[in-house]
PDB file of N, CA and C in Angstrom:
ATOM      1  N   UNK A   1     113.961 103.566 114.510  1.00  0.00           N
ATOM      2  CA  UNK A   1     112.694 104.033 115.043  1.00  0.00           C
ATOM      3  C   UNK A   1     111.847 102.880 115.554  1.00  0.00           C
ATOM      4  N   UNK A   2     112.289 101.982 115.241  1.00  0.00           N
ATOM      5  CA  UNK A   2     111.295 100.464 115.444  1.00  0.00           C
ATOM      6  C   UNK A   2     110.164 100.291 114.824  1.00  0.00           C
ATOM      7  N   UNK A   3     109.991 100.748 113.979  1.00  0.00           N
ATOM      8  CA  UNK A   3     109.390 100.409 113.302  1.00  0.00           C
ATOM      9  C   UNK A   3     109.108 100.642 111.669  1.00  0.00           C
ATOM     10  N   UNK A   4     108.339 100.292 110.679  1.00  0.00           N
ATOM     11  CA  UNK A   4     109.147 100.732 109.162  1.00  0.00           C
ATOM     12  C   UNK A   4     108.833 102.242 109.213  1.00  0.00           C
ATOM     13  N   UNK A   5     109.661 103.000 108.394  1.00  0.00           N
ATOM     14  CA  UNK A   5     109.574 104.912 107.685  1.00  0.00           C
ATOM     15  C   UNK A   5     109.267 104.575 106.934  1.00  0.00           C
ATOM     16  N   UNK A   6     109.327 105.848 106.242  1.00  0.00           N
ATOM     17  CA  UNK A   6     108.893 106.683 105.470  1.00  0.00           C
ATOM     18  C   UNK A   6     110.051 107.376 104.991  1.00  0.00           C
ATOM     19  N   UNK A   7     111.157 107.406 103.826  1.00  0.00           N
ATOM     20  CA  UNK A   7     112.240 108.274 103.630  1.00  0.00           C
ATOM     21  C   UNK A   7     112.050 109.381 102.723  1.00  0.00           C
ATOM     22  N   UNK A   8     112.489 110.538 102.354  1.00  0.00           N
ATOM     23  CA  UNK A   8     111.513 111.199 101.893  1.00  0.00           C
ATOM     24  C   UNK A   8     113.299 111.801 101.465  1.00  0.00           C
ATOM     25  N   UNK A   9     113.952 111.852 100.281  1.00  0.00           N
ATOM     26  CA  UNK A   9     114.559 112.653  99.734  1.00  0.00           C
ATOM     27  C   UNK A   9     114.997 112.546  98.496  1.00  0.00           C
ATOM     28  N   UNK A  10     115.709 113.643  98.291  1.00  0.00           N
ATOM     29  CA  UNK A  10     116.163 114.331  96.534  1.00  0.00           C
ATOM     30  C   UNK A  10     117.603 114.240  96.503  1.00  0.00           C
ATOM     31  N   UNK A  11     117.890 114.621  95.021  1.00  0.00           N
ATOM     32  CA  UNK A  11     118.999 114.422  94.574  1.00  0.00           C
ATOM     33  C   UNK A  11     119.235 115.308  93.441  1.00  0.00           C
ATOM     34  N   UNK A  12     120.333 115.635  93.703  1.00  0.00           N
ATOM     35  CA  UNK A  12     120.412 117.009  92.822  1.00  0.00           C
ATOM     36  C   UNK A  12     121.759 116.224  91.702  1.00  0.00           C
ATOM     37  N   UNK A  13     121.664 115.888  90.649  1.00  0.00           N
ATOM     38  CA  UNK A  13     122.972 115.388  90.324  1.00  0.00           C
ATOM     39  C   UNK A  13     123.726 116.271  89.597  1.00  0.00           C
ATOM     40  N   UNK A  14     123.518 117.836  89.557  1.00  0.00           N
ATOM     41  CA  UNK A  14     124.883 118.850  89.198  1.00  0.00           C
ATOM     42  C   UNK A  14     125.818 118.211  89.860  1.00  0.00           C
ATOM     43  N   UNK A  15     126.944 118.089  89.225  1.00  0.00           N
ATOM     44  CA  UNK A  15     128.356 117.930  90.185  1.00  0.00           C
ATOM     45  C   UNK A  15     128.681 118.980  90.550  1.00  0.00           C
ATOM     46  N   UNK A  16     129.378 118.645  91.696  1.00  0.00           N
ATOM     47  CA  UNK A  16     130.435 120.335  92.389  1.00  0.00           C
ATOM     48  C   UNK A  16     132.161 119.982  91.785  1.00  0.00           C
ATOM     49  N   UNK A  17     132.880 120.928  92.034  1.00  0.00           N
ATOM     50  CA  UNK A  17     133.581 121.088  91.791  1.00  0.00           C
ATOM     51  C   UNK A  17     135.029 119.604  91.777  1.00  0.00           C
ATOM     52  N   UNK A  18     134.290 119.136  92.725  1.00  0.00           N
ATOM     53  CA  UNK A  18     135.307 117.426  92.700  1.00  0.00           C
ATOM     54  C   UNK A  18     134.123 115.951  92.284  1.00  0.00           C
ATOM     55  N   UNK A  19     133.344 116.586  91.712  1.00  0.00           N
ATOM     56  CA  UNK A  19     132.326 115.814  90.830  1.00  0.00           C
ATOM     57  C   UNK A  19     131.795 114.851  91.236  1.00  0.00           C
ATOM     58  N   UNK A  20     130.987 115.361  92.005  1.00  0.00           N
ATOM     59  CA  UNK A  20     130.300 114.743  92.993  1.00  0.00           C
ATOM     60  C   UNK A  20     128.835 115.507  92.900  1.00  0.00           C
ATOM     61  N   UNK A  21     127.708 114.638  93.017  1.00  0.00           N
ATOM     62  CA  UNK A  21     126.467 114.816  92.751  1.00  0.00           C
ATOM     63  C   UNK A  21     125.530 115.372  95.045  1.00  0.00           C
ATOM     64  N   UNK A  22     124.731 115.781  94.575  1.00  0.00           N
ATOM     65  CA  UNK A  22     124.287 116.270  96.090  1.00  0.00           C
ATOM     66  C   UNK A  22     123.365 115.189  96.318  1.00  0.00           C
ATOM     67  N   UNK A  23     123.367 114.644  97.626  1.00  0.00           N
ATOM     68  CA  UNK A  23     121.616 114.224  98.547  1.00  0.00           C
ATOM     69  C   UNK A  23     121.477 114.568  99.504  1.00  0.00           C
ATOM     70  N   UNK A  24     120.077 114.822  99.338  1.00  0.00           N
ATOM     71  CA  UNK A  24     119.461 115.204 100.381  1.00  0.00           C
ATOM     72  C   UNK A  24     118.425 114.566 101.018  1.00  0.00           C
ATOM     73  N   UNK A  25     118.632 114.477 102.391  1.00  0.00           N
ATOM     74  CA  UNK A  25     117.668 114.019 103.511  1.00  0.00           C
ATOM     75  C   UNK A  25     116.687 114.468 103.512  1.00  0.00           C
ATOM     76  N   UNK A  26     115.494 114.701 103.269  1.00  0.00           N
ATOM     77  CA  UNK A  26     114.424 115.629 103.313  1.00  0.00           C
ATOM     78  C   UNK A  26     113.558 115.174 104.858  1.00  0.00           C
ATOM     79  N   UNK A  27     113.311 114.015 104.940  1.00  0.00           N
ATOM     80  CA  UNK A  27     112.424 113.627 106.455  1.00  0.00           C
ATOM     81  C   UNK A  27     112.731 112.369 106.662  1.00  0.00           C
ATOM     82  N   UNK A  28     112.374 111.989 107.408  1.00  0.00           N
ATOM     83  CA  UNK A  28     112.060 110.223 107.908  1.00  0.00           C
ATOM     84  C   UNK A  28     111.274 110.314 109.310  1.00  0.00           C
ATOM     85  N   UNK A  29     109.921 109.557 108.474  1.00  0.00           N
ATOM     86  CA  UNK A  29     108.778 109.490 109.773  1.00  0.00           C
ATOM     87  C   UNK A  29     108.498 108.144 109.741  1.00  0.00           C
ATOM     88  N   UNK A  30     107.797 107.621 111.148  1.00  0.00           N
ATOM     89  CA  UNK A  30     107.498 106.279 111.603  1.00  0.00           C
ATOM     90  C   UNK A  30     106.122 105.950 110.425  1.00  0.00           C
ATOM     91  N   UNK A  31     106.080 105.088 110.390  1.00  0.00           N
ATOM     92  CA  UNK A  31     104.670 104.663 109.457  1.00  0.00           C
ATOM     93  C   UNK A  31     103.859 103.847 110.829  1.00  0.00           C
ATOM     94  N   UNK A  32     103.016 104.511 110.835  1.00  0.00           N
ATOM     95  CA  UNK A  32     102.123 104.189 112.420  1.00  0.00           C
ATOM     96  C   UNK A  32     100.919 103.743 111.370  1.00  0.00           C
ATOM     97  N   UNK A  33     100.748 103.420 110.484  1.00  0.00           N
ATOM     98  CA  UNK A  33      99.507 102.764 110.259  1.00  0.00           C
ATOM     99  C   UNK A  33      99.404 101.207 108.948  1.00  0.00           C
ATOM    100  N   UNK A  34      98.863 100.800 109.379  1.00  0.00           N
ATOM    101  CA  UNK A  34      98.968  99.568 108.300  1.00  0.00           C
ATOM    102  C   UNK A  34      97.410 100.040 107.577  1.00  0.00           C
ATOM    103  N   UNK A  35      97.899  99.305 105.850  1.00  0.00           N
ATOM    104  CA  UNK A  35      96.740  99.814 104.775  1.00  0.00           C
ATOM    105  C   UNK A  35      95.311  99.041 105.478  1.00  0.00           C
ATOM    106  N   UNK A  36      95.295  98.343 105.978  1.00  0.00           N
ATOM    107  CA  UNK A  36      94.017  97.584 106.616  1.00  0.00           C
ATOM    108  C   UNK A  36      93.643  98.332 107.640  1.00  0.00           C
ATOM    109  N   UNK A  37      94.210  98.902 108.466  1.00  0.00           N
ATOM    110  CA  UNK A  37      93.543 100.148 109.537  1.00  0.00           C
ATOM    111  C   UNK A  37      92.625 101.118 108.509  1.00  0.00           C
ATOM    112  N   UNK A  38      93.052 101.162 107.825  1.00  0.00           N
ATOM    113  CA  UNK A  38      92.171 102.406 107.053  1.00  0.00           C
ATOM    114  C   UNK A  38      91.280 102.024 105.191  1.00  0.00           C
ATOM    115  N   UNK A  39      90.524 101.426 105.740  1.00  0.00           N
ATOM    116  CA  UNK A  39      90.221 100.776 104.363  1.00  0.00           C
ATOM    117  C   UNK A  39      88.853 102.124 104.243  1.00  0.00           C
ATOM    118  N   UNK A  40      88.747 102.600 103.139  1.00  0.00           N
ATOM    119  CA  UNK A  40      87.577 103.500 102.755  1.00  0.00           C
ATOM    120  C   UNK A  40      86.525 103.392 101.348  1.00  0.00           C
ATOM    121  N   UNK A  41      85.705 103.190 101.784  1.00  0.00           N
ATOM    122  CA  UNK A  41      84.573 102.813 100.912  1.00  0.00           C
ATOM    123  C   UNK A  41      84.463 103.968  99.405  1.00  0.00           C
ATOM    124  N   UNK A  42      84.925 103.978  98.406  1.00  0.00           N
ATOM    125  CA  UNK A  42      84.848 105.088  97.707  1.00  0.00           C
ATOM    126  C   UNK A  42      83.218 104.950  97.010  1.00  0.00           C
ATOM    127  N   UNK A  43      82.537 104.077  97.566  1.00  0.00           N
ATOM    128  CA  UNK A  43      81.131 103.999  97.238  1.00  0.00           C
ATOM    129  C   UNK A  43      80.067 105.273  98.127  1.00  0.00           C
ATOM    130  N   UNK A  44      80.850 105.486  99.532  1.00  0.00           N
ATOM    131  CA  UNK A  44      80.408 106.383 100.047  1.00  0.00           C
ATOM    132  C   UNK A  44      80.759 107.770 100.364  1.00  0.00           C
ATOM    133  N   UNK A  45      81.943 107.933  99.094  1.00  0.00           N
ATOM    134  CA  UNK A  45      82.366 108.884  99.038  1.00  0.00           C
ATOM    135  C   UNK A  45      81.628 109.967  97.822  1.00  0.00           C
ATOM    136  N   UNK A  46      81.413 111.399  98.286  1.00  0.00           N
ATOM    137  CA  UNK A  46      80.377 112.215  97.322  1.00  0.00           C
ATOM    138  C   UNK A  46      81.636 112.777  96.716  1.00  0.00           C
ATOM    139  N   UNK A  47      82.255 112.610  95.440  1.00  0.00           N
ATOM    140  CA  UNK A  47      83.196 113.133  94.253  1.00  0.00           C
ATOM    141  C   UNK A  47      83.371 114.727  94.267  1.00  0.00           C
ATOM    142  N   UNK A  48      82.514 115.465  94.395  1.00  0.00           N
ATOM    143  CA  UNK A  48      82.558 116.809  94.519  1.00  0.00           C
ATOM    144  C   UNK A  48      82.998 117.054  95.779  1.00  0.00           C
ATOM    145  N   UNK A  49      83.019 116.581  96.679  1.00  0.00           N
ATOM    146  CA  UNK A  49      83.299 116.961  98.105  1.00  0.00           C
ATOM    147  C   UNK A  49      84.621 116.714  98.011  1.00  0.00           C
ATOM    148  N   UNK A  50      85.767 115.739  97.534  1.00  0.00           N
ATOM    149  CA  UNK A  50      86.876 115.575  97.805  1.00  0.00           C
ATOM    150  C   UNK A  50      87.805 116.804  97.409  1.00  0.00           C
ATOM    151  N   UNK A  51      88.660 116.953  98.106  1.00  0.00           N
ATOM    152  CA  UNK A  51      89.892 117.791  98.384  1.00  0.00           C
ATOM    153  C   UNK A  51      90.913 117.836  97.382  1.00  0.00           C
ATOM    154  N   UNK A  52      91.106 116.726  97.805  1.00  0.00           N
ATOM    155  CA  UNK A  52      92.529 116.124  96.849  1.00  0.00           C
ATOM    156  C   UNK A  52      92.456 113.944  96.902  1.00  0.00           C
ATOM    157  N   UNK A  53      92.346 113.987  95.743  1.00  0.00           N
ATOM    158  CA  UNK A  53      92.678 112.170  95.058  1.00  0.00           C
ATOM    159  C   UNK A  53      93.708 112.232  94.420  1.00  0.00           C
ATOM    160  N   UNK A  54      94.590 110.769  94.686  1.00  0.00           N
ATOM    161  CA  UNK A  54      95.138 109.983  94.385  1.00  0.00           C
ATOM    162  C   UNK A  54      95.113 108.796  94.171  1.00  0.00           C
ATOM    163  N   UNK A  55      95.308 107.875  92.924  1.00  0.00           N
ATOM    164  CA  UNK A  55      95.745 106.370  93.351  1.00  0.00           C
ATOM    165  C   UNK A  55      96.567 105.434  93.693  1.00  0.00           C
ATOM    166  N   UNK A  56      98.157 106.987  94.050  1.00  0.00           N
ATOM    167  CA  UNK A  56      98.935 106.004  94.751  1.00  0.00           C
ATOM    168  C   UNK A  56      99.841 107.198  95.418  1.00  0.00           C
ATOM    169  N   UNK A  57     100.344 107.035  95.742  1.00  0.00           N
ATOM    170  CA  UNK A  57     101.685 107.473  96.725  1.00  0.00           C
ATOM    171  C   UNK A  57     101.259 108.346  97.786  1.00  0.00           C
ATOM    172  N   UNK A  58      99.883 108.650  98.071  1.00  0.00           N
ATOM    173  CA  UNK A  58      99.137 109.519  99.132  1.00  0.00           C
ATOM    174  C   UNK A  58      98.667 108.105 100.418  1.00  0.00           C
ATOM    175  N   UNK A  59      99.163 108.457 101.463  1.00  0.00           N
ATOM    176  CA  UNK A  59      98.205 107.652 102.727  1.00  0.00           C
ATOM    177  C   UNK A  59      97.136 108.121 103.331  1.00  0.00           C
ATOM    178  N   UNK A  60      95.976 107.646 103.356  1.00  0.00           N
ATOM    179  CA  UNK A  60      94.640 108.084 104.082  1.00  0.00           C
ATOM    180  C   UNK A  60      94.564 108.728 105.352  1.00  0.00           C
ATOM    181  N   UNK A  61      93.847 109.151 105.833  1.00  0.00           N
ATOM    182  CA  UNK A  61      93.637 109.371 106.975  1.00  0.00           C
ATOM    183  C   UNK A  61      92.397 110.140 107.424  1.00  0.00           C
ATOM    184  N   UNK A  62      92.224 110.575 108.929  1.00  0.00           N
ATOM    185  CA  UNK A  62      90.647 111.251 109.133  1.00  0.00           C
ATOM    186  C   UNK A  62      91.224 112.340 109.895  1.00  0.00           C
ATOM    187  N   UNK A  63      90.858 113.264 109.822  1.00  0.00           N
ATOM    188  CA  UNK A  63      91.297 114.804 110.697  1.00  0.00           C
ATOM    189  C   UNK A  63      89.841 115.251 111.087  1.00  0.00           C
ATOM    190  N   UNK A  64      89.272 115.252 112.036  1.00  0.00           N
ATOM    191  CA  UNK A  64      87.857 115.418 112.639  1.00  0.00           C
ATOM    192  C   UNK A  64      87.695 117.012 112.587  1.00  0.00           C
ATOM    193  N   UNK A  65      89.031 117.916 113.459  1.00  0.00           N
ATOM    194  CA  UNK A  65      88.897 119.051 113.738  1.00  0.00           C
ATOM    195  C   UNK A  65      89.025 119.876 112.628  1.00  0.00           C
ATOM    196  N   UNK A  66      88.930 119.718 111.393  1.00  0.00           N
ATOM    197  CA  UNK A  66      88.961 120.616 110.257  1.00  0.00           C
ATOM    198  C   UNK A  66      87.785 120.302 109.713  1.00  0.00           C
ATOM    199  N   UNK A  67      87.281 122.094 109.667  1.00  0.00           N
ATOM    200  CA  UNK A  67      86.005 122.647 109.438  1.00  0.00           C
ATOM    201  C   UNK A  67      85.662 123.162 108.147  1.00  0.00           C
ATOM    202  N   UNK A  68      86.636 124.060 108.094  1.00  0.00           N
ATOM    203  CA  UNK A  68      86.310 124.884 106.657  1.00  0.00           C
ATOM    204  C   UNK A  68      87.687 124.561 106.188  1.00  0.00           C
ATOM    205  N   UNK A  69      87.861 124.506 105.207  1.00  0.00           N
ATOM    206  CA  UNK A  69      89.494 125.027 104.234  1.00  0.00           C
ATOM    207  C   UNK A  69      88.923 125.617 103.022  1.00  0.00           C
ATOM    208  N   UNK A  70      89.918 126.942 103.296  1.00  0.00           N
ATOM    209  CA  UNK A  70      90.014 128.143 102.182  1.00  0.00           C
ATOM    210  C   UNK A  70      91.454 128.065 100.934  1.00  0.00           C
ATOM    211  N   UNK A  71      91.118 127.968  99.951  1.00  0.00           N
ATOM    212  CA  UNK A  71      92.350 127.989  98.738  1.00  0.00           C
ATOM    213  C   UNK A  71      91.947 129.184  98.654  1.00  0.00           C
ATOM    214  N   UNK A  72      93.655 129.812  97.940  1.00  0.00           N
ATOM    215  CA  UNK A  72      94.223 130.618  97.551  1.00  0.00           C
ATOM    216  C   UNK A  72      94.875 131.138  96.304  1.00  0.00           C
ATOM    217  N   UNK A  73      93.572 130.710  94.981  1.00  0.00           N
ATOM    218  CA  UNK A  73      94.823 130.856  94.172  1.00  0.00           C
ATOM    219  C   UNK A  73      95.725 131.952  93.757  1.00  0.00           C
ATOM    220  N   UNK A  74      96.932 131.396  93.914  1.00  0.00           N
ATOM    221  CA  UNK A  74      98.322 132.363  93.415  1.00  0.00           C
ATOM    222  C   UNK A  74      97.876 133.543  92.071  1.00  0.00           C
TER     223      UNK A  74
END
């Protein structure tokens, strides 16, 4: 891709019948952003307003055109 991914898969280790464990490919996307493009002040962040936190394995980002979001719980 030219540049570093993102690999994104599982592993099922039931064996099959000649004992052998499964993998799976799940995605591979370009990583278009370096952690310094997106540095965010959590000083100016209001705690009740957030969505969803993490302190690791989530990447940042800004989505302008989302207005409302509605949950559903099951």
């Amino acid at each position: 891709m030219g540049t570093p991914v993102e690999i994104e898969f599982a592993v099922d280790l039931n064996k099959d019948s000649e004992n052998r464990a499964t993998f799976y490919l799940l995605q591979i996307k370009p990583l278009i952003g370096n952690v310094t493009d997106y540095q965010i002040d959590m000083n100016k962040i209001n705690p009740p307003e957030i969505l969803l936190y993490a302190d690791k394995e989530m990447g940042n980002g800004i989505i302008e055109d989302i207005h409302d979001v509605i949950f559903v719980d099951p």
